[in-house]
C-alpha atoms as a PDB file:
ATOM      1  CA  UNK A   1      -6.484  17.893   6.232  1.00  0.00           C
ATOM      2  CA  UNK A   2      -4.041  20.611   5.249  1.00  0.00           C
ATOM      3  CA  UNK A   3      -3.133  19.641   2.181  1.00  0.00           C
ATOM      4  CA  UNK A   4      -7.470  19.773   1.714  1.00  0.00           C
ATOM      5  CA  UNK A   5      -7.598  15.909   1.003  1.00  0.00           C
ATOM      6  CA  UNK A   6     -10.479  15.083   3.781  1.00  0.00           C
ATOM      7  CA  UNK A   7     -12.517  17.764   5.846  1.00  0.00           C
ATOM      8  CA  UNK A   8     -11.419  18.312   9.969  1.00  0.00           C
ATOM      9  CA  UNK A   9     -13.413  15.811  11.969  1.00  0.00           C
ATOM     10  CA  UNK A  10     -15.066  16.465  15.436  1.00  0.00           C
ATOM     11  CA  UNK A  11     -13.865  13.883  17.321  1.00  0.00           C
ATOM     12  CA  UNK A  12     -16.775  14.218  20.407  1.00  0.00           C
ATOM     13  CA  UNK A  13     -19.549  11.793  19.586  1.00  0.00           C
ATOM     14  CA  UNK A  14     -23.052  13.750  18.151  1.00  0.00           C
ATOM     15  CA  UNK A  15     -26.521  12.479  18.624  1.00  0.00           C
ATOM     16  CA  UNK A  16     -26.649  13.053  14.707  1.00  0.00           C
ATOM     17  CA  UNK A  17     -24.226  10.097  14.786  1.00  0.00           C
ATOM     18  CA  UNK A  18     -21.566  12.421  13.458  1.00  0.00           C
ATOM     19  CA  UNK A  19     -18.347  12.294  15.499  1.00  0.00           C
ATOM     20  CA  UNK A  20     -15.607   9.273  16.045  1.00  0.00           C
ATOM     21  CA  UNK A  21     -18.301   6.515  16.113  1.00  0.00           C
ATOM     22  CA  UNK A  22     -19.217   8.107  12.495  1.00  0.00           C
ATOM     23  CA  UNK A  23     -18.567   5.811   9.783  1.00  0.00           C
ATOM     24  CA  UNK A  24     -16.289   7.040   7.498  1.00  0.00           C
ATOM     25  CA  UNK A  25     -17.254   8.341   3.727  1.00  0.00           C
ATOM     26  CA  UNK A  26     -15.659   5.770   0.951  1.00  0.00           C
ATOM     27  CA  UNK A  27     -15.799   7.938  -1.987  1.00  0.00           C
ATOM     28  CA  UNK A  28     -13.375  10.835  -0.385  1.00  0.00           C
ATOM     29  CA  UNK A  29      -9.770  10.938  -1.684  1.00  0.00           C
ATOM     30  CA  UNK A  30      -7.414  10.957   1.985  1.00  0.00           C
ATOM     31  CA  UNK A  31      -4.126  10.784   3.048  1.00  0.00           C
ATOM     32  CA  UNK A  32      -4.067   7.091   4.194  1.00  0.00           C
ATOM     33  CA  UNK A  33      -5.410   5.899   0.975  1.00  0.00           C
ATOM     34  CA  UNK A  34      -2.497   7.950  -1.028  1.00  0.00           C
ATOM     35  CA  UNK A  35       0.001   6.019   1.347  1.00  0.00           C
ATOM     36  CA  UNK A  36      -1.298   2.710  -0.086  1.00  0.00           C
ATOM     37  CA  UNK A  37      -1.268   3.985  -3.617  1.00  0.00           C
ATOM     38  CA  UNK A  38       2.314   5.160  -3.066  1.00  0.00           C
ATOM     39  CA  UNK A  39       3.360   2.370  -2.144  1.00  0.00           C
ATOM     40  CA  UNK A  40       1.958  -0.079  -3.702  1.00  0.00           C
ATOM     41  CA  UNK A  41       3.225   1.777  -6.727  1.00  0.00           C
ATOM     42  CA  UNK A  42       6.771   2.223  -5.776  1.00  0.00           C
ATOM     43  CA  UNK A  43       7.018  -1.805  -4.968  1.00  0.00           C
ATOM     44  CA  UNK A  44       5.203  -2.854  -8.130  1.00  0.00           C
ATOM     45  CA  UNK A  45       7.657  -0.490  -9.906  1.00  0.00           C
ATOM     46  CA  UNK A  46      10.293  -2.330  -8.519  1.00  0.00           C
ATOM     47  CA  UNK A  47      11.667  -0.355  -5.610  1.00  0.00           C
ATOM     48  CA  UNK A  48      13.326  -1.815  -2.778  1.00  0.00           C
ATOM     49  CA  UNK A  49      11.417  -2.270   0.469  1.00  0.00           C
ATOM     50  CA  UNK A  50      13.949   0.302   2.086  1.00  0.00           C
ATOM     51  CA  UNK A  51      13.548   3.140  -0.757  1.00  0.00           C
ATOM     52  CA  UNK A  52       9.687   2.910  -0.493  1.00  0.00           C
ATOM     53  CA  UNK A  53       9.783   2.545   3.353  1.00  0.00           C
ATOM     54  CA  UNK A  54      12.021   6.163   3.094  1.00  0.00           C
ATOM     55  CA  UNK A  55       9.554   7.937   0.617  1.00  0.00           C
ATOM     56  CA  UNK A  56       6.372   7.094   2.704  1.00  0.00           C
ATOM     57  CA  UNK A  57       8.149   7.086   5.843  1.00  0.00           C
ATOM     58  CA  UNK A  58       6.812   3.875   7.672  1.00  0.00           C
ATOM     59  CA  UNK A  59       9.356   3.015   9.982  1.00  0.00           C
ATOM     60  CA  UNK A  60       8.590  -0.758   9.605  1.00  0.00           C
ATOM     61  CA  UNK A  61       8.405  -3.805   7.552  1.00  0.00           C
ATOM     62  CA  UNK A  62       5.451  -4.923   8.962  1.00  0.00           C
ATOM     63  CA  UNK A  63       3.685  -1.702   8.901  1.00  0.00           C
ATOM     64  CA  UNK A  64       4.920  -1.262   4.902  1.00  0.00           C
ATOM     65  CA  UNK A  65       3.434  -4.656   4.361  1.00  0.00           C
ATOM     66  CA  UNK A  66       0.113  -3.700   5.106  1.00  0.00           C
ATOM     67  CA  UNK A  67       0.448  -0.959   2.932  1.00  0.00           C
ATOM     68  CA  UNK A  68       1.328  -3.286  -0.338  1.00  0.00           C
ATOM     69  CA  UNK A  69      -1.150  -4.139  -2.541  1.00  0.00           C
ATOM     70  CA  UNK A  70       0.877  -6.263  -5.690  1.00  0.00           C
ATOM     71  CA  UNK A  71      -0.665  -6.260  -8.863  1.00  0.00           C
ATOM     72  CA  UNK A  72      -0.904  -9.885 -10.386  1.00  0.00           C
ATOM     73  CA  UNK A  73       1.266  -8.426 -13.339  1.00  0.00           C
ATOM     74  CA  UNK A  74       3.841  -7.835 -10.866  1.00  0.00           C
ATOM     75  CA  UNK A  75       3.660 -11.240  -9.519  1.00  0.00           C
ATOM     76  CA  UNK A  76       3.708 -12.897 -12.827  1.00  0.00           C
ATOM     77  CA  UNK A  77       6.939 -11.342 -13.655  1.00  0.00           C
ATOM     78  CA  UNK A  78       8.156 -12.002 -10.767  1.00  0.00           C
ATOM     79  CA  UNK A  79       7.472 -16.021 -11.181  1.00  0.00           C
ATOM     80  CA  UNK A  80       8.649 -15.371 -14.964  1.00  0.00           C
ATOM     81  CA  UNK A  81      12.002 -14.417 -13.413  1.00  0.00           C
ATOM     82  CA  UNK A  82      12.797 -17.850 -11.440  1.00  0.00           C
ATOM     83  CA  UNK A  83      14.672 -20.346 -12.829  1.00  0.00           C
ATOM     84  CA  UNK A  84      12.883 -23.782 -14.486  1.00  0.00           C
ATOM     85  CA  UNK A  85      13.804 -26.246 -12.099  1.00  0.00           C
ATOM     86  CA  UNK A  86      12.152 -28.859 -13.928  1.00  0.00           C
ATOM     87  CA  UNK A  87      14.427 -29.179 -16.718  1.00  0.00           C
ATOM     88  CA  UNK A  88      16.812 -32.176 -17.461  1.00  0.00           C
ATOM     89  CA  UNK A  89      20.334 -30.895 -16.760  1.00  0.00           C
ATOM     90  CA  UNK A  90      22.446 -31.514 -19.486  1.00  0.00           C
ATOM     91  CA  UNK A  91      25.015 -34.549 -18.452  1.00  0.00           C
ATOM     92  CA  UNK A  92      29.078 -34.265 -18.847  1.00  0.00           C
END
C-alpha cells in the first residue's frame, strides 16, 4: 500500500460486502504477487535458495517453496544437465 501497488482495505465487514469477507480483485498488481514473480525469477535464473530467500526475505524453505513457480524451460535444463545413466560403460 505505500509503495501504491493495492488501495488500503477496511478490514470491518460492510453490508455492501466490502470489508475482509470481500473477495479480492485479480486484475490488481500487489505486493504478494511481486514476491512470487521475484522469486520465481531469481530461482529460474539460477540463484541459490539462500540468495533468493535473502532478497525476498522469507525466512524459510518451506515458505520460499510456495513462492516458486519453475518454468518447464528451467526444468528441462535442469534434466539436460544429469548424467545418461543408460549408457554402456566402456570396459578395461
Amino acid at each position: 500500500m505505500a509503495a501504491g501497488l493495492a488501495d488500503e482495505r477496511d478490514h470491518q465487514k460492510k453490508e455492501d460486502g466490502q470489508g475482509r469477507e470481500a473477495k479480492r480483485e485479480m486484475n490488481k498488481l500487489g505486493f504478494h504477487a511481486l514476491r512470487h514473480t521475484a522469486t520465481s525469477l531469481l530461482k529460474n535464473a539460477g540463484a541459490s535458495d539462500v540468495i533468493a530467500r535473502e532478497i525476498i526475505g522469507h525466512d524459510s524453505k518451506a515458505v520460499s517453496r510456495v513462492y516458486t513457480h519453475l518454468d518447464k524451460s528451467a526444468l528441462a535444463d535442469a534434466m539436460q544437465k544429469l548424467p545418461d545413466i543408460t549408457a554402456k560403460k566402456a570396459r578395461r
